[in-house]
PDB file of N, CA and C in Angstrom:
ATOM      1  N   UNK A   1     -34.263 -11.076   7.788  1.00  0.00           N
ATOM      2  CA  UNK A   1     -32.967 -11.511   7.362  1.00  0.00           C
ATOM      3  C   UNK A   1     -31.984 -10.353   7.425  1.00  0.00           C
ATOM      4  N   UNK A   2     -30.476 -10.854   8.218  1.00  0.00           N
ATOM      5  CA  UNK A   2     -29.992  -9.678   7.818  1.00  0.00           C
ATOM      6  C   UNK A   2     -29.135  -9.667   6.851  1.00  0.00           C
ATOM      7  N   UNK A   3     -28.927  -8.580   6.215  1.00  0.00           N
ATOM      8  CA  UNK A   3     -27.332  -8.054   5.336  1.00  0.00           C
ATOM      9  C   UNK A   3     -25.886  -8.799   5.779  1.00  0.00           C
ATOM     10  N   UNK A   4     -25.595  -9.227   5.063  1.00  0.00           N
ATOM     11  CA  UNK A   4     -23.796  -9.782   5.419  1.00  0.00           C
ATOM     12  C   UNK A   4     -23.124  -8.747   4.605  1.00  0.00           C
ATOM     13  N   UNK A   5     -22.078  -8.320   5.389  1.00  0.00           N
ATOM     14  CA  UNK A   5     -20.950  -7.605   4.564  1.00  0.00           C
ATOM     15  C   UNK A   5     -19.457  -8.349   4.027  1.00  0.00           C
ATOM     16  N   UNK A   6     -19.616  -8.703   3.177  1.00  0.00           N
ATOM     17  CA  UNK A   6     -17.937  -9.148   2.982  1.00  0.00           C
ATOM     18  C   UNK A   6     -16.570  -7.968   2.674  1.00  0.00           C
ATOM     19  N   UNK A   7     -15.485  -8.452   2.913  1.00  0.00           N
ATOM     20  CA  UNK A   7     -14.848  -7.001   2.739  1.00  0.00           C
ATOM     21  C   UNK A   7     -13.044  -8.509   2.740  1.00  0.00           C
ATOM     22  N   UNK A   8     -12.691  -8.636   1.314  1.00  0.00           N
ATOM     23  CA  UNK A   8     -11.435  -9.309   1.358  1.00  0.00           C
ATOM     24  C   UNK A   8     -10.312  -8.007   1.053  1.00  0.00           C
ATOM     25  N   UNK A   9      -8.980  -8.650   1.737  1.00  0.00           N
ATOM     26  CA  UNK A   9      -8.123  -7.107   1.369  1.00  0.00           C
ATOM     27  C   UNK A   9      -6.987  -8.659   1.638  1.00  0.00           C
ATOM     28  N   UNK A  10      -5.995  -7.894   0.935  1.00  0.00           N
ATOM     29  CA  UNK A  10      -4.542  -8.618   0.559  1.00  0.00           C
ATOM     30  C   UNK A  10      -3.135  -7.268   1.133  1.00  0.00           C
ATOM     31  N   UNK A  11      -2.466  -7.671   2.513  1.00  0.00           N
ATOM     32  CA  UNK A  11      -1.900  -7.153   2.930  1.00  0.00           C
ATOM     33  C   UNK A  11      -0.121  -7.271   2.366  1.00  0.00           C
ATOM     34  N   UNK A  12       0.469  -6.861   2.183  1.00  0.00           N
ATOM     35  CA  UNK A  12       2.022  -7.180   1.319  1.00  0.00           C
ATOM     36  C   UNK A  12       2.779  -6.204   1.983  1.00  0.00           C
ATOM     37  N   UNK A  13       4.162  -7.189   2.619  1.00  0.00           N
ATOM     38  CA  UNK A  13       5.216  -6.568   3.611  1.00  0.00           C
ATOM     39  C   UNK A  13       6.394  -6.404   3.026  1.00  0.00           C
ATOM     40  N   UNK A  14       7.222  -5.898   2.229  1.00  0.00           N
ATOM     41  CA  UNK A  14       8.236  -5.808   1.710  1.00  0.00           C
ATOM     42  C   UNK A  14       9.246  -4.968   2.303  1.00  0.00           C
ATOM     43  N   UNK A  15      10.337  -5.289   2.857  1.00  0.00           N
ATOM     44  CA  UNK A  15      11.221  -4.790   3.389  1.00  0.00           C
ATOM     45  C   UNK A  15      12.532  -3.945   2.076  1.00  0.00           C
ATOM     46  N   UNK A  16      12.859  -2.920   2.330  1.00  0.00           N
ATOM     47  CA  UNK A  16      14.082  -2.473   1.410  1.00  0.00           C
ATOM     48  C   UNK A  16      14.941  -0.920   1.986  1.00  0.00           C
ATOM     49  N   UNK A  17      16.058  -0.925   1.679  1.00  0.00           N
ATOM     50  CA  UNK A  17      17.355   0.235   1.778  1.00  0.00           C
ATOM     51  C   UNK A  17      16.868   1.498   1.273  1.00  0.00           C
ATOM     52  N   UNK A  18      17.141   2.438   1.819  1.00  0.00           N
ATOM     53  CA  UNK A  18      16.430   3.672   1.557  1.00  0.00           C
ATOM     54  C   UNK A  18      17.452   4.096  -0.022  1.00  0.00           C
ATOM     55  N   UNK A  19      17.154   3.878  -0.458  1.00  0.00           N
ATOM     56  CA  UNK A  19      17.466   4.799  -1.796  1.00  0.00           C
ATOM     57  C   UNK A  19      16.870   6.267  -2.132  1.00  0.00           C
ATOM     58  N   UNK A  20      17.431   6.820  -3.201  1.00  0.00           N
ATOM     59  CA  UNK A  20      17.401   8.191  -3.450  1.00  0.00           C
ATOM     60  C   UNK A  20      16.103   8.473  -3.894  1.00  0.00           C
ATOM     61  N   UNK A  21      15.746   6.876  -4.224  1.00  0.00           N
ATOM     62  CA  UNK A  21      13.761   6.734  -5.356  1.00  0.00           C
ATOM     63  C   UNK A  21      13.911   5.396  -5.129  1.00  0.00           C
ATOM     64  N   UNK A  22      12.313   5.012  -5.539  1.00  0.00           N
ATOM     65  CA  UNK A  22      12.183   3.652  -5.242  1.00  0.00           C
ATOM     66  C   UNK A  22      11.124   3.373  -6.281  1.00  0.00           C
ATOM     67  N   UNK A  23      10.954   2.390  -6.996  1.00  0.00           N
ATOM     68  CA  UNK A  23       9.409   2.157  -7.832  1.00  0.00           C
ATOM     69  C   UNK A  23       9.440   0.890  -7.357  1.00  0.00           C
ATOM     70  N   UNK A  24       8.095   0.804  -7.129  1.00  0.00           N
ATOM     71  CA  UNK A  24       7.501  -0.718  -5.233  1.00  0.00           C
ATOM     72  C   UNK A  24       6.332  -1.034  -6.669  1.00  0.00           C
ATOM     73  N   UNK A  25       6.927  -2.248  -6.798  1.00  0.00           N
ATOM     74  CA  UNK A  25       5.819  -3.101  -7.581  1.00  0.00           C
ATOM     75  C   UNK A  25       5.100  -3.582  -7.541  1.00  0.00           C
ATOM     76  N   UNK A  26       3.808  -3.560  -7.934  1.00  0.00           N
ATOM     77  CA  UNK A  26       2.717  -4.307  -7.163  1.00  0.00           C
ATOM     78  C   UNK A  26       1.668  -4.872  -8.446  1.00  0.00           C
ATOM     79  N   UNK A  27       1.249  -6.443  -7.962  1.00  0.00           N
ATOM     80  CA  UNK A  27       0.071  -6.716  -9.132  1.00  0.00           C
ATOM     81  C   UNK A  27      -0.947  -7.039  -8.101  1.00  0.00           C
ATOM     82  N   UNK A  28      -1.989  -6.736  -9.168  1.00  0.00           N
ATOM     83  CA  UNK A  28      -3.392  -6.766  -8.733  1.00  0.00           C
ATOM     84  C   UNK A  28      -3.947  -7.924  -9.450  1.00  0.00           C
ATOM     85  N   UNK A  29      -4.523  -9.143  -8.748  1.00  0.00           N
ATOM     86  CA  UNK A  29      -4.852 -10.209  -9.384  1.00  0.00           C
ATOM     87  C   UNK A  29      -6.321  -9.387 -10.204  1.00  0.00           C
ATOM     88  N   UNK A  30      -7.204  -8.660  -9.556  1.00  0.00           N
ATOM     89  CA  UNK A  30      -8.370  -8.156  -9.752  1.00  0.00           C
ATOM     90  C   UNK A  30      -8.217  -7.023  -9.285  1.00  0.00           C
ATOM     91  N   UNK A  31      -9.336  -5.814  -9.314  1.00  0.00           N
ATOM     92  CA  UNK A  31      -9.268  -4.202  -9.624  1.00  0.00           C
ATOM     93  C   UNK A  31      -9.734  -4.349  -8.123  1.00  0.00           C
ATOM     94  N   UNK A  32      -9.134  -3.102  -7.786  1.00  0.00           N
ATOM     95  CA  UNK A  32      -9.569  -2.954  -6.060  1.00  0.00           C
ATOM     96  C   UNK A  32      -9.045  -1.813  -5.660  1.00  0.00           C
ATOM     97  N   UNK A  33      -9.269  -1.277  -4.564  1.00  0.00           N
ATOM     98  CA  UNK A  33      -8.388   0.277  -3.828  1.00  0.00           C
ATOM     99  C   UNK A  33      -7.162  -0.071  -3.321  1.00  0.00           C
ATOM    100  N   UNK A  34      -6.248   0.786  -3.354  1.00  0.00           N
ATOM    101  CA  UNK A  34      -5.058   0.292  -3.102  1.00  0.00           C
ATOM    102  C   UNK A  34      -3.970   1.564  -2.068  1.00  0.00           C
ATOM    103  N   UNK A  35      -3.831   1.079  -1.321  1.00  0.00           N
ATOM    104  CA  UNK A  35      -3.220   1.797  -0.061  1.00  0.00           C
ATOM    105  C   UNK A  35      -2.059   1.366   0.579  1.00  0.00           C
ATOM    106  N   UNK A  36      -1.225   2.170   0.266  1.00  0.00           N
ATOM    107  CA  UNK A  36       0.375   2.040   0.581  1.00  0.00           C
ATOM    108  C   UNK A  36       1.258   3.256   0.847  1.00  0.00           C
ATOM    109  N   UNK A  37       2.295   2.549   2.332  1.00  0.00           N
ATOM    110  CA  UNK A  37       2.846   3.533   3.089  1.00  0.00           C
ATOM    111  C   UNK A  37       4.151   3.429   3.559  1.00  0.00           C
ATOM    112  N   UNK A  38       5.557   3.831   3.743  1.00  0.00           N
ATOM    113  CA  UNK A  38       6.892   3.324   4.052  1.00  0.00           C
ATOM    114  C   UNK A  38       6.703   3.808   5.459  1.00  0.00           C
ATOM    115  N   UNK A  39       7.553   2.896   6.034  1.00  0.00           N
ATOM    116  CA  UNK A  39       7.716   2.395   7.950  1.00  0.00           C
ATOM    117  C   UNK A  39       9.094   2.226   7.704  1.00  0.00           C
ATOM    118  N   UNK A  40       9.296   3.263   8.628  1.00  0.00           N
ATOM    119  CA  UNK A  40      11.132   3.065   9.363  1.00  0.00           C
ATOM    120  C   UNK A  40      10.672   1.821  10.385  1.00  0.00           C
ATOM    121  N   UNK A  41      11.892   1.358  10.814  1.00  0.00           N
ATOM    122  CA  UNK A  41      12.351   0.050  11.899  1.00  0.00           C
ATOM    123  C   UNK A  41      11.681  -0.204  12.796  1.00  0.00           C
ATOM    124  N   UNK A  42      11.133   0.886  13.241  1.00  0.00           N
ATOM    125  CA  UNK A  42      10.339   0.822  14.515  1.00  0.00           C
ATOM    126  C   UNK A  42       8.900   0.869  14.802  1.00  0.00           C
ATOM    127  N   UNK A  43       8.288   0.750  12.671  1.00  0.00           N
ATOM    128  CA  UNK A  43       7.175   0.855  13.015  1.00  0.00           C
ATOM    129  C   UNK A  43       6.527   2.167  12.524  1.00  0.00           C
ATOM    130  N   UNK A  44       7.430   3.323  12.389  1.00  0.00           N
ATOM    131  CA  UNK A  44       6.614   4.554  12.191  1.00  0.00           C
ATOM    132  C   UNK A  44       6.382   4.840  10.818  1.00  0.00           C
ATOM    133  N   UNK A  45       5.331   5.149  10.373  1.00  0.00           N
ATOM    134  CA  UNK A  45       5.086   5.468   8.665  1.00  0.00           C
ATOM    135  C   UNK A  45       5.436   7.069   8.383  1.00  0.00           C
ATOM    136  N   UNK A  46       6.462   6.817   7.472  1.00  0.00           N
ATOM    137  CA  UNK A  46       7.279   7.762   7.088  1.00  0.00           C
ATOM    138  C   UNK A  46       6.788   8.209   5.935  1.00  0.00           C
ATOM    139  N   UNK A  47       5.896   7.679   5.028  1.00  0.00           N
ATOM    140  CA  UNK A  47       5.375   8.117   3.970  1.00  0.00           C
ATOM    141  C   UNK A  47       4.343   7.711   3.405  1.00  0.00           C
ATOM    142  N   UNK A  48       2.811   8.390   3.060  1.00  0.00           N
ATOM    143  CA  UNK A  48       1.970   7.596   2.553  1.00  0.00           C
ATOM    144  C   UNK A  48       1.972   7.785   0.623  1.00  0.00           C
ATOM    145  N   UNK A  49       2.069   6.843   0.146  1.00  0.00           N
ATOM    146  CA  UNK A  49       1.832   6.434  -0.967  1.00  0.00           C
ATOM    147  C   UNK A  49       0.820   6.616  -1.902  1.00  0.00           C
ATOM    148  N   UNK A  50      -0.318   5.908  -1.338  1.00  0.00           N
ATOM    149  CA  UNK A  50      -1.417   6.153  -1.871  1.00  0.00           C
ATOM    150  C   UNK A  50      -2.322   5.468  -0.617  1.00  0.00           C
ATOM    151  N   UNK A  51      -3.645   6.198  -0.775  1.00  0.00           N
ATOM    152  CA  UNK A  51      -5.111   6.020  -0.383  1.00  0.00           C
ATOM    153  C   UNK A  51      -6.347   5.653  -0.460  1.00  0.00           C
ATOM    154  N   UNK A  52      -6.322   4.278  -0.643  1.00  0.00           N
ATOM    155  CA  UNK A  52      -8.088   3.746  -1.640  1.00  0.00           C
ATOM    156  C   UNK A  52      -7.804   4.440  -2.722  1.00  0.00           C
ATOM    157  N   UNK A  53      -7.092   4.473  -3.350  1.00  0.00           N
ATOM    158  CA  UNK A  53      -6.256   4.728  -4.702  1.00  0.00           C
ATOM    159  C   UNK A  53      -7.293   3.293  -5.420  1.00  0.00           C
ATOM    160  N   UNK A  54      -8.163   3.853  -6.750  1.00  0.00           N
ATOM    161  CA  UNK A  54      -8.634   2.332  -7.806  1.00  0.00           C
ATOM    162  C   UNK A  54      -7.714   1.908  -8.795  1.00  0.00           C
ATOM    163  N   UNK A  55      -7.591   0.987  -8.478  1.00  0.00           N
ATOM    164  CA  UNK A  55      -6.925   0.337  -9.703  1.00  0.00           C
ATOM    165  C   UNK A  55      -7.177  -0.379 -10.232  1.00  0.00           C
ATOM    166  N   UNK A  56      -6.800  -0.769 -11.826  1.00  0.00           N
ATOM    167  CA  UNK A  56      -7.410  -2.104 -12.335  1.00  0.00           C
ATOM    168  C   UNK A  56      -6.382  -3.050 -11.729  1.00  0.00           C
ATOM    169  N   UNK A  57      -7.217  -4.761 -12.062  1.00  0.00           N
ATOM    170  CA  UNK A  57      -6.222  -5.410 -11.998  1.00  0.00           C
ATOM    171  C   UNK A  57      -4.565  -5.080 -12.804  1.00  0.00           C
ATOM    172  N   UNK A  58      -3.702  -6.383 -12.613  1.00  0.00           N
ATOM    173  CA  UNK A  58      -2.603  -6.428 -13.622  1.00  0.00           C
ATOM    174  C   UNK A  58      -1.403  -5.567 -12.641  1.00  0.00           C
ATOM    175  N   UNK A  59      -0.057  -5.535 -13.701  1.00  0.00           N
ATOM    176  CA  UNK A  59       0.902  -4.589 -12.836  1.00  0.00           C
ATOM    177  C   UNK A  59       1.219  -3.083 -12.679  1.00  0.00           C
ATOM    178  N   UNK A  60       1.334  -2.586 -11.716  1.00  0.00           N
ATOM    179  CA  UNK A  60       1.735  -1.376 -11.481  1.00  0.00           C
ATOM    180  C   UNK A  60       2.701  -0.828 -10.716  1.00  0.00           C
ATOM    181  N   UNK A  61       3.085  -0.024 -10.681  1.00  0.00           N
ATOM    182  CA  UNK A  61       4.418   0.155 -10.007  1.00  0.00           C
ATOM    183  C   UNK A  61       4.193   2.048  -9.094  1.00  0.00           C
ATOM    184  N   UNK A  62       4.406   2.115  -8.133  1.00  0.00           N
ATOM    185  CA  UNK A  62       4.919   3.195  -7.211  1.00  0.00           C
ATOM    186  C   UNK A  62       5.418   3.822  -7.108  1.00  0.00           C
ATOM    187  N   UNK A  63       5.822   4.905  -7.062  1.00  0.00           N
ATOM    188  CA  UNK A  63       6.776   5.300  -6.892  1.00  0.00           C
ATOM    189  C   UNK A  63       7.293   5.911  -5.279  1.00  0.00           C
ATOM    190  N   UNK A  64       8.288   6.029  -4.744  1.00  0.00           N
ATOM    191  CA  UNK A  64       8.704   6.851  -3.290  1.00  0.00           C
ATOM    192  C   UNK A  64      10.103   7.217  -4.132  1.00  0.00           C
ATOM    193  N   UNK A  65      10.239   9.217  -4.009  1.00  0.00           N
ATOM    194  CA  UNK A  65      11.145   9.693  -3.667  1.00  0.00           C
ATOM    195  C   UNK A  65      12.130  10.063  -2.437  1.00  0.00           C
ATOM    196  N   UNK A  66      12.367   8.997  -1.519  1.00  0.00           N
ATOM    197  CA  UNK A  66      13.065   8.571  -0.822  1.00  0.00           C
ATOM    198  C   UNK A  66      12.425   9.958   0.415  1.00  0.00           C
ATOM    199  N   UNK A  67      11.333  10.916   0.342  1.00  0.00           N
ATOM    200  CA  UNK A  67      11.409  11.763   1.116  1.00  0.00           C
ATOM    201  C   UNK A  67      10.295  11.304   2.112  1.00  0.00           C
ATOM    202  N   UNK A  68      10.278  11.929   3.495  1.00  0.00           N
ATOM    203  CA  UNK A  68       9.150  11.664   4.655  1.00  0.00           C
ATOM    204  C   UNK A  68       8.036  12.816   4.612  1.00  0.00           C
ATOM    205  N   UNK A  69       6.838  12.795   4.874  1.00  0.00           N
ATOM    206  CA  UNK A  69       5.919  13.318   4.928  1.00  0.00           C
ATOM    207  C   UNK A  69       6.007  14.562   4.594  1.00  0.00           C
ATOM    208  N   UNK A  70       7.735  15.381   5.703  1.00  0.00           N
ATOM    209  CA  UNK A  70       6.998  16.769   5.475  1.00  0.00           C
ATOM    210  C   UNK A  70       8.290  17.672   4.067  1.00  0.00           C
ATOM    211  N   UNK A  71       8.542  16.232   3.516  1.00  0.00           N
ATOM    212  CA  UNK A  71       9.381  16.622   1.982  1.00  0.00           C
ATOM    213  C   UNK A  71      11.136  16.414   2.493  1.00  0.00           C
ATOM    214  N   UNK A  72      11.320  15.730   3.810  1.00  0.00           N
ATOM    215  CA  UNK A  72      12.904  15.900   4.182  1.00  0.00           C
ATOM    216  C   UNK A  72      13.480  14.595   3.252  1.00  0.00           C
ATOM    217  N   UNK A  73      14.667  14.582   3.106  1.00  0.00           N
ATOM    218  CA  UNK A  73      15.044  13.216   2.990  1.00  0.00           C
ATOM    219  C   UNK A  73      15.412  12.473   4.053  1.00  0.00           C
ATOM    220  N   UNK A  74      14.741  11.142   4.047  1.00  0.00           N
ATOM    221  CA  UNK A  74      14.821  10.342   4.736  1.00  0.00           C
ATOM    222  C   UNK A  74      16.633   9.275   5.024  1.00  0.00           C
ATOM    223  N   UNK A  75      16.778   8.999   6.381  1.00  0.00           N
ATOM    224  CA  UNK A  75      18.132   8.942   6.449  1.00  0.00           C
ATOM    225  C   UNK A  75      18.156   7.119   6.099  1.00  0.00           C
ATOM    226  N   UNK A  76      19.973   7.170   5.874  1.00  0.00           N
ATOM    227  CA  UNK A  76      19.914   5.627   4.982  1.00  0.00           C
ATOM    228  C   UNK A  76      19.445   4.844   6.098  1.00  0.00           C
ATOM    229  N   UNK A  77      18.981   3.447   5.599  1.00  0.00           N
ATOM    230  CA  UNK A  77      18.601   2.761   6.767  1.00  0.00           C
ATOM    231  C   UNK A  77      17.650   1.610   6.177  1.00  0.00           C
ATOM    232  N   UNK A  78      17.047   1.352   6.990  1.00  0.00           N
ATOM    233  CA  UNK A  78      16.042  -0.399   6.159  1.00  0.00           C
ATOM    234  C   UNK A  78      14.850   0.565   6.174  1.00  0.00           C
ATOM    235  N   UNK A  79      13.559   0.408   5.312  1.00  0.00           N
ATOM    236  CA  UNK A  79      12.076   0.551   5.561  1.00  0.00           C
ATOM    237  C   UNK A  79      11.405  -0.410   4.857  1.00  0.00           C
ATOM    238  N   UNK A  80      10.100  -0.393   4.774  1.00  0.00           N
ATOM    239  CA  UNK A  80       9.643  -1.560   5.048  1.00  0.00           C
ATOM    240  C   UNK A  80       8.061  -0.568   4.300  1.00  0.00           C
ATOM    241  N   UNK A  81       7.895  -1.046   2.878  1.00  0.00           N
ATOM    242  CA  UNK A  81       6.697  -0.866   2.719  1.00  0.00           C
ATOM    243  C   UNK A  81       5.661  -2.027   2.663  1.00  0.00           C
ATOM    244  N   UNK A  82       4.343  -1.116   3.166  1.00  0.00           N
ATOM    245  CA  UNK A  82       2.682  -2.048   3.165  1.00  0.00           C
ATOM    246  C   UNK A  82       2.064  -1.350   2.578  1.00  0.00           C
ATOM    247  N   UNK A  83       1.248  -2.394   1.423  1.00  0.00           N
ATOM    248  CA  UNK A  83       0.693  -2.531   0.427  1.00  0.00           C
ATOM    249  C   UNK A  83      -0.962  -3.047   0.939  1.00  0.00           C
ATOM    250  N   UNK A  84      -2.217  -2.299   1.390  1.00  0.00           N
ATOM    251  CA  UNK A  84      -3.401  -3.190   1.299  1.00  0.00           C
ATOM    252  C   UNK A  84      -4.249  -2.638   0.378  1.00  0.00           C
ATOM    253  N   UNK A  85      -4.825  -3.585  -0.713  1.00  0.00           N
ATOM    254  CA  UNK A  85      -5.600  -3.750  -1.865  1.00  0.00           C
ATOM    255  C   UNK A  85      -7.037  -4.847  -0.956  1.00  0.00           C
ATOM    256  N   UNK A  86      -8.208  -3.611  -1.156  1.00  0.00           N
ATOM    257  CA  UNK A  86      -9.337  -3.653  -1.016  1.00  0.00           C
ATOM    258  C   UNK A  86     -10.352  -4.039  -2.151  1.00  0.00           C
ATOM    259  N   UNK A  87     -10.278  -5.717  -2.194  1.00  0.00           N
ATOM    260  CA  UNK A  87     -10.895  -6.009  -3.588  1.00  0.00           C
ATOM    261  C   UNK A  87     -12.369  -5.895  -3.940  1.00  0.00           C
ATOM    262  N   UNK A  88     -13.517  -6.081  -2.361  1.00  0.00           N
ATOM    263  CA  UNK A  88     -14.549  -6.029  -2.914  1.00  0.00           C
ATOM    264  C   UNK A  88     -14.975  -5.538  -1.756  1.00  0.00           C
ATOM    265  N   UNK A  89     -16.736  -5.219  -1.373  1.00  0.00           N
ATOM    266  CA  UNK A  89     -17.241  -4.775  -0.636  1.00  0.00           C
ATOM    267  C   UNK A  89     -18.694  -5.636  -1.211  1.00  0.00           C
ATOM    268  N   UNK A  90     -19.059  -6.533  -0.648  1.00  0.00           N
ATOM    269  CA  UNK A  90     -20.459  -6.780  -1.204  1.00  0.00           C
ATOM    270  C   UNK A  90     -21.471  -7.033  -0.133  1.00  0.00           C
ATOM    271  N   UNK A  91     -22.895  -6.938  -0.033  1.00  0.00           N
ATOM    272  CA  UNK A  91     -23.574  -6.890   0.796  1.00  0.00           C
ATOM    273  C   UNK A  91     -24.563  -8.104   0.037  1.00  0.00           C
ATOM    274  N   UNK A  92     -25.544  -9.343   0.758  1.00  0.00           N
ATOM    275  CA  UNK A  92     -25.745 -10.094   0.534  1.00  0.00           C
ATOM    276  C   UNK A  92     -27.333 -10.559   1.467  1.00  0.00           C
ATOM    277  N   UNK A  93     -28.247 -10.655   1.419  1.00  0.00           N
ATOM    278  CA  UNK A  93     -29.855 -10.791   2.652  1.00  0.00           C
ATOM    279  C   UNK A  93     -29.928 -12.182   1.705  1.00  0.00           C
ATOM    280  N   UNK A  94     -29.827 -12.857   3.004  1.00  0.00           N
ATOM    281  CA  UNK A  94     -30.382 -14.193   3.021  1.00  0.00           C
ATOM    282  C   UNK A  94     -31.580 -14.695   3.851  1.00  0.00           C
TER     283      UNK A  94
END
């Protein structure tokens, strides 16, 4: 018999105006890793957030100081943060 892996994740697209700071809200129906990053217009990730970051369920909030990777400020314009929360990992022999 083999092993099944399950692996559910919840992806979240929120578009918003570059401000000076930002707190990006997010609930967690259930506790899971949580990985989030801002994308200018075209696609490019301008900032990572967090990384298989655990969290419990419930709400939490983000923060982005409006800066890009290497600490510049980022120019006004639309971005677009993604949010994926990695709820389980289970393995299963049937």
């Amino acid at each position: 018999m083999k092993p099944t892996l399950t692996l559910l994740a919840t992806l979240l697209l929120t578009t918003l105006v570059a401000l000076r700071a930002a707190d990006i809200p997010i609930t967690l129906d259930k506790p899971g890793n949580v990985s989030a990053a801002i994308y200018d217009v075209q696609g490019r990730m301008v900032r990572e957030l967090a990384r298989a970051q655990p969290m419990p369920g419930g709400k939490h909030s983000l923060a982005w100081d409006g800066l890009d990777m290497d600490g510049k400020a980022v120019p006004a314009g639309k971005y677009e943060w993604r949010t994926l929360q990695t709820r389980a990992c289970a393995a299963s022999i049937s």
